[in-house]
N, C-alpha and C. Protein backbone atom coordinates (compact mmCIF):
# COMPACT_ATOMS: atom_id res chain seq x y z
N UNK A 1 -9.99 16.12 78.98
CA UNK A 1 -8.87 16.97 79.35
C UNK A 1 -9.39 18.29 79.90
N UNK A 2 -8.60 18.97 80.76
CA UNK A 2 -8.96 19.86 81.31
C UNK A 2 -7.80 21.42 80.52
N UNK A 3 -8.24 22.45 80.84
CA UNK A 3 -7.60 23.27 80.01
C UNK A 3 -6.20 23.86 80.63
N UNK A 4 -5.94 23.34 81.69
CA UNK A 4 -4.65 23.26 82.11
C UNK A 4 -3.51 21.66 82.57
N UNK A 5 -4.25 21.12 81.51
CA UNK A 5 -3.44 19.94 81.60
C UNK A 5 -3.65 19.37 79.74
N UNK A 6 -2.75 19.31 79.68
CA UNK A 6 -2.38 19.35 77.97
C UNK A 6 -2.47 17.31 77.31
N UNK A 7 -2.11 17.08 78.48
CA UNK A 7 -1.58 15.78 77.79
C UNK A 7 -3.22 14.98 78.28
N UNK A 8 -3.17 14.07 77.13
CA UNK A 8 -4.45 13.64 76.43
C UNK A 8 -4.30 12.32 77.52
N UNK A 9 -5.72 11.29 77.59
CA UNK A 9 -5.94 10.61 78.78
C UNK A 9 -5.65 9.42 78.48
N UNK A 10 -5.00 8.80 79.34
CA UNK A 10 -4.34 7.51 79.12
C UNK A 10 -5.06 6.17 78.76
N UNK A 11 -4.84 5.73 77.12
CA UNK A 11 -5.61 4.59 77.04
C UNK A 11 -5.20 3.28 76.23
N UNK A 12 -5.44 2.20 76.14
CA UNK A 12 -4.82 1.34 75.18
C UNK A 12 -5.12 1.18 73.89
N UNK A 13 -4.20 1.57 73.15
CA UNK A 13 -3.84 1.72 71.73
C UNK A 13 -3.37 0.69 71.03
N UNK A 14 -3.82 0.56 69.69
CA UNK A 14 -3.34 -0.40 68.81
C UNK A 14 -1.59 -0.05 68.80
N UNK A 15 -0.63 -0.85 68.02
CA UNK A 15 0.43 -0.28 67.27
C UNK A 15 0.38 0.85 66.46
N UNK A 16 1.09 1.68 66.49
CA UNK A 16 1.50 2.47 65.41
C UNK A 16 1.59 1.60 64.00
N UNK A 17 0.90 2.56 62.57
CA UNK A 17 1.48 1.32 61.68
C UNK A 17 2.76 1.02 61.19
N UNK A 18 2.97 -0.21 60.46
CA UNK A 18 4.03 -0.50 60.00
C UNK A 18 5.02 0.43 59.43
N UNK A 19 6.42 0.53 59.67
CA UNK A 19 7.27 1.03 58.35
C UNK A 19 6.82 1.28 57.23
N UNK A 20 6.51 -0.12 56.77
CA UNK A 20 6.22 -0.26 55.44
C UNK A 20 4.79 0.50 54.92
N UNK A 21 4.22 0.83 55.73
CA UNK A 21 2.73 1.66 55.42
C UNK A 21 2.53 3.00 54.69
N UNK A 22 2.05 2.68 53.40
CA UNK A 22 1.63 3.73 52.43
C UNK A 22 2.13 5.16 53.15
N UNK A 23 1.84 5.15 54.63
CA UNK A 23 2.09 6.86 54.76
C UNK A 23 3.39 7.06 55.08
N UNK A 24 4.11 5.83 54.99
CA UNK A 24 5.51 6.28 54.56
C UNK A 24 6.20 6.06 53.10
N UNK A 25 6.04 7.53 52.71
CA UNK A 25 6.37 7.35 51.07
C UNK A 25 7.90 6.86 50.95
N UNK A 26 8.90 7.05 51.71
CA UNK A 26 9.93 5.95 51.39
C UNK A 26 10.65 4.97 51.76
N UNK A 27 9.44 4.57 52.12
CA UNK A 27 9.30 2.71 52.07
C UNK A 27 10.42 2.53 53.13
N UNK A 28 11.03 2.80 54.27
CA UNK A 28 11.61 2.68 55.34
C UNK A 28 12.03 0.99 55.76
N UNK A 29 13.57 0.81 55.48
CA UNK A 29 13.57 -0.58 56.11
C UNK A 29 13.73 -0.83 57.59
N UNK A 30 14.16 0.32 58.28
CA UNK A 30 14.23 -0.16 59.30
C UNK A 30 13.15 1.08 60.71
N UNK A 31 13.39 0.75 61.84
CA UNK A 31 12.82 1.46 62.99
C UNK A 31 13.71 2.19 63.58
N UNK A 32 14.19 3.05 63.89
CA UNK A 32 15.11 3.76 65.17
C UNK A 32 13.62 3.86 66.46
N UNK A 33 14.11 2.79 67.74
CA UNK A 33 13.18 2.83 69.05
C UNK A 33 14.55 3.33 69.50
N UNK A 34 13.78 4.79 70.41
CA UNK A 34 15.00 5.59 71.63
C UNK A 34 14.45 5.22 72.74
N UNK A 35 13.61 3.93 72.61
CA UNK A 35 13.72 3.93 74.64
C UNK A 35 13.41 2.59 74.71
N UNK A 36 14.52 1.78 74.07
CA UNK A 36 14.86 0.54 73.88
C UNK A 36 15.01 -0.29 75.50
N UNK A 37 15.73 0.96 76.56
CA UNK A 37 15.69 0.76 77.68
C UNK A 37 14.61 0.12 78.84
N UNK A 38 13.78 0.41 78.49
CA UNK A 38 12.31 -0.41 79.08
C UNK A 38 12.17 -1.52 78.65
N UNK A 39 12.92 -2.35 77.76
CA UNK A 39 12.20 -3.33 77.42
C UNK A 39 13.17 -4.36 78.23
N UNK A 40 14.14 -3.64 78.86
CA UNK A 40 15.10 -4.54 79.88
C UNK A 40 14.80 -5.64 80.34
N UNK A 41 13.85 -5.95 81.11
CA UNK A 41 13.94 -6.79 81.78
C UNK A 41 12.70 -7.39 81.80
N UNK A 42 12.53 -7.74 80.13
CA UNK A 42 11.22 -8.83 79.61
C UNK A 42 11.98 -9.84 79.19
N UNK A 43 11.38 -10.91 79.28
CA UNK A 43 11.81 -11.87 79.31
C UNK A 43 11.57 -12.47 77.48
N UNK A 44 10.76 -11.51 77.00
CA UNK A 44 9.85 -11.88 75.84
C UNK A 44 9.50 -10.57 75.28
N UNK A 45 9.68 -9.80 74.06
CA UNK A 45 9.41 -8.66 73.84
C UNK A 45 8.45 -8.76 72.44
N UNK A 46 6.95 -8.66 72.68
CA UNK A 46 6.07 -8.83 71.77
C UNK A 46 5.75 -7.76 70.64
N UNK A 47 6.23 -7.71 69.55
CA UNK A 47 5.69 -6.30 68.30
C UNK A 47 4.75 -6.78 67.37
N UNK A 48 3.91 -5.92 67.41
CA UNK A 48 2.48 -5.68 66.73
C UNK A 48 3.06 -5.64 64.75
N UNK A 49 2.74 -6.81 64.22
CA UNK A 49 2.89 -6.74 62.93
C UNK A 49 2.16 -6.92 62.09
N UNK A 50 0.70 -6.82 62.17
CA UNK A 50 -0.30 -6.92 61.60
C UNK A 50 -1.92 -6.86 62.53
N UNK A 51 -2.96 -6.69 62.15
CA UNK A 51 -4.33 -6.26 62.42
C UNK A 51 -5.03 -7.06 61.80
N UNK A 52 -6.36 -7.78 62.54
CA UNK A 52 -7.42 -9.23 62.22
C UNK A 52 -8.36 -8.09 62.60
N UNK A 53 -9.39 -7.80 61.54
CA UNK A 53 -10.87 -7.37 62.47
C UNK A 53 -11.44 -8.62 61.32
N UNK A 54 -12.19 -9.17 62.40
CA UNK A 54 -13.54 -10.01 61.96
C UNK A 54 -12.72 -11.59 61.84
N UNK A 55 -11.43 -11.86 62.24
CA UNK A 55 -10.99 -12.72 61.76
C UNK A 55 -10.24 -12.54 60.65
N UNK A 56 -9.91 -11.95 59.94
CA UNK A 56 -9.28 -11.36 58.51
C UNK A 56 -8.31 -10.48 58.95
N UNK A 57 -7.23 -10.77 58.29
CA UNK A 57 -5.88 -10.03 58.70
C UNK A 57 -6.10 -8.69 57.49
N UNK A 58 -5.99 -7.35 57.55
CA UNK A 58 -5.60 -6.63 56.90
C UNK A 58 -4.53 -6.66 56.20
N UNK A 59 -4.44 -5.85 55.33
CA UNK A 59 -3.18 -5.93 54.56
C UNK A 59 -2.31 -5.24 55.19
N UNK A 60 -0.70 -6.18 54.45
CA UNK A 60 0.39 -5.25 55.32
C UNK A 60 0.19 -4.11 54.94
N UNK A 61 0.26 -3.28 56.25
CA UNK A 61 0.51 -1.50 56.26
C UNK A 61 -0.81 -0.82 55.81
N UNK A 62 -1.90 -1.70 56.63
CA UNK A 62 -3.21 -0.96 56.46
C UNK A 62 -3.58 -1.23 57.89
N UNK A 63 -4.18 0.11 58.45
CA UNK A 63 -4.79 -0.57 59.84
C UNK A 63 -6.10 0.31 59.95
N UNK A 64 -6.59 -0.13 60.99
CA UNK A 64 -8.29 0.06 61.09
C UNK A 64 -8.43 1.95 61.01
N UNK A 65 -9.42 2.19 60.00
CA UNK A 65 -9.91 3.59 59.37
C UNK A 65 -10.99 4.07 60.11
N UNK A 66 -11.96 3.18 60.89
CA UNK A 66 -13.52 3.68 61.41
C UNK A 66 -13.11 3.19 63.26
N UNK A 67 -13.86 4.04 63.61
CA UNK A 67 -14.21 3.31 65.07
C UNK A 67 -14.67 2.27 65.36
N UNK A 68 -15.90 1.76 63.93
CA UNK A 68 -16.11 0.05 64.50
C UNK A 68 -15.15 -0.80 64.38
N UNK A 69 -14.01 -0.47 63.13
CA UNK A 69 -13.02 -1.52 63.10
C UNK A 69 -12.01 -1.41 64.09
N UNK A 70 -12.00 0.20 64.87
CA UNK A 70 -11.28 -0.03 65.87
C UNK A 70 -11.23 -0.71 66.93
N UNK A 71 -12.50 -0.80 67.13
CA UNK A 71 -13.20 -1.63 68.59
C UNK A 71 -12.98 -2.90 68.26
N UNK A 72 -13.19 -3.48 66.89
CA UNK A 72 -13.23 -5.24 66.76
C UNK A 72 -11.77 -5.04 66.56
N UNK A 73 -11.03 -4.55 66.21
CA UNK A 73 -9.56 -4.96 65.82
C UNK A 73 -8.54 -6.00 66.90
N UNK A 74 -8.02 -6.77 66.14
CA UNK A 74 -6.92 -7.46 67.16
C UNK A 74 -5.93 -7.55 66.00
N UNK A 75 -4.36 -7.23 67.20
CA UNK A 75 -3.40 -7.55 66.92
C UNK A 75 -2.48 -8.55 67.16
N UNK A 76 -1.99 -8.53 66.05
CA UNK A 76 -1.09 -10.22 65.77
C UNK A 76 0.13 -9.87 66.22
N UNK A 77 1.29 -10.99 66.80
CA UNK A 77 1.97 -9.79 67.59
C UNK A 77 3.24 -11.03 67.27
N UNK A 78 4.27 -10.52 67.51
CA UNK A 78 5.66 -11.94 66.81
C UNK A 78 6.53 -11.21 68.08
N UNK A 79 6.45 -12.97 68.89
CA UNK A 79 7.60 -12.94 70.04
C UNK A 79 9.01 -13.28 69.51
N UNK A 80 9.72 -12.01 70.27
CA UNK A 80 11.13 -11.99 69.97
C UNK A 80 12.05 -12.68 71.91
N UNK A 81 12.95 -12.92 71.60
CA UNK A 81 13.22 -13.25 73.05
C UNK A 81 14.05 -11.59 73.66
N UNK A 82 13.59 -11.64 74.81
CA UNK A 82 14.39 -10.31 75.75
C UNK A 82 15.59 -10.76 75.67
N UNK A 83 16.11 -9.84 76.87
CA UNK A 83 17.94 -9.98 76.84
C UNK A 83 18.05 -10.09 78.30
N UNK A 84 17.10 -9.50 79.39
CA UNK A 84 17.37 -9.51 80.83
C UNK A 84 18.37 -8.96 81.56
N UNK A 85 18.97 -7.90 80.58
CA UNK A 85 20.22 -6.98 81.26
C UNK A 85 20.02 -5.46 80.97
N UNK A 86 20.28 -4.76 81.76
CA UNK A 86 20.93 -3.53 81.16
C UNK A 86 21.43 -3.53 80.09
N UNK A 87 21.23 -1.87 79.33
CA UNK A 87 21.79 -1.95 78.25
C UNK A 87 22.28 0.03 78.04
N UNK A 88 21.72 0.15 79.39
CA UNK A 88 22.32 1.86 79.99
C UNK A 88 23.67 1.78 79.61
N UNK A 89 24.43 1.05 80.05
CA UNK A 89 25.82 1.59 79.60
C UNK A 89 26.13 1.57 77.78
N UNK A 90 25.43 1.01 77.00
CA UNK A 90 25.56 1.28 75.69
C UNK A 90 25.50 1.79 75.04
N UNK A 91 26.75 2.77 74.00
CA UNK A 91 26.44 3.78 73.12
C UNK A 91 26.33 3.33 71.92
N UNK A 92 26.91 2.30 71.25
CA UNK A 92 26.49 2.06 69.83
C UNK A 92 26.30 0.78 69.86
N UNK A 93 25.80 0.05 68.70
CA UNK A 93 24.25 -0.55 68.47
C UNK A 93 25.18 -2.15 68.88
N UNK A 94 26.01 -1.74 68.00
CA UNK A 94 27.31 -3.61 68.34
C UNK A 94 27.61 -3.64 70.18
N UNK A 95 27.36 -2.46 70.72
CA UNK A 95 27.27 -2.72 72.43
C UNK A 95 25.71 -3.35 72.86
N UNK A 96 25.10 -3.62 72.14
CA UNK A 96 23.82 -4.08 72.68
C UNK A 96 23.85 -5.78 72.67
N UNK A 97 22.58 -6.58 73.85
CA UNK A 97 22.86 -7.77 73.23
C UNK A 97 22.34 -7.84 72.06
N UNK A 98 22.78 -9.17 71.82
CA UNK A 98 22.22 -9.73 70.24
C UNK A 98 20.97 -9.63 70.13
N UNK A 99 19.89 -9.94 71.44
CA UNK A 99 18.31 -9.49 71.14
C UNK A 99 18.10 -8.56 70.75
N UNK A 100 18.65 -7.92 71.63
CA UNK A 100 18.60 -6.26 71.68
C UNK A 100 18.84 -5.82 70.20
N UNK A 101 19.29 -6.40 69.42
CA UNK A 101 20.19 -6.01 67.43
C UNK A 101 19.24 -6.32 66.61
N UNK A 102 18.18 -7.51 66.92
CA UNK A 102 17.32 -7.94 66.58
C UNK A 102 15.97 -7.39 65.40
């Protein structure tokens, strides 16, 4: 980064961890996503629900602590089906499709 440009350099990242992950002390059942809008027009919308380094799945709501486990890490990922529409005109959650509620 340079000292007049703030925002950090674009790279590919694991998931954020789970809800359910220790550093959320109360245990959160659900997600609020505000830019649900991008995922419009996938046909297939893939979320990261767990982490394999070495072949070995971590435990739920633990993800890689060191840089080597960052580098070997892979994520396990559970296909949901898209919706293939707009969903701009929707203000509350029963206006979305049914994927989209998912």
């Amino acid at each position: 980064m340079n000292p007049t440009n703030v925002s950090p350099p674009s790279c590919p990242l694991p998931p954020p961890p789970a809800p359910h992950s220790p550093r959320f002390s109360t245990r959160y059942a659900s997600i609020n996503i505000t830019k649900l809008d991008v995922l419009d027009d996938l046909d297939e919308v893939k979320i990261g629900v767990a982490y394999k380094i070495n072949g070995e799945t971590l435990p739920m709501g633990m993800m890689p602590s060191t840089l080597e486990q960052l580098e070997a890490v892979e994520v396990v990922y559970e296909s949901m089906p898209g919706w293939n529409t707009s969903i701009a005109h929707c203000r509350h959650f029963d206006e979305l499709p049914k994927e989209a509620q998912k």
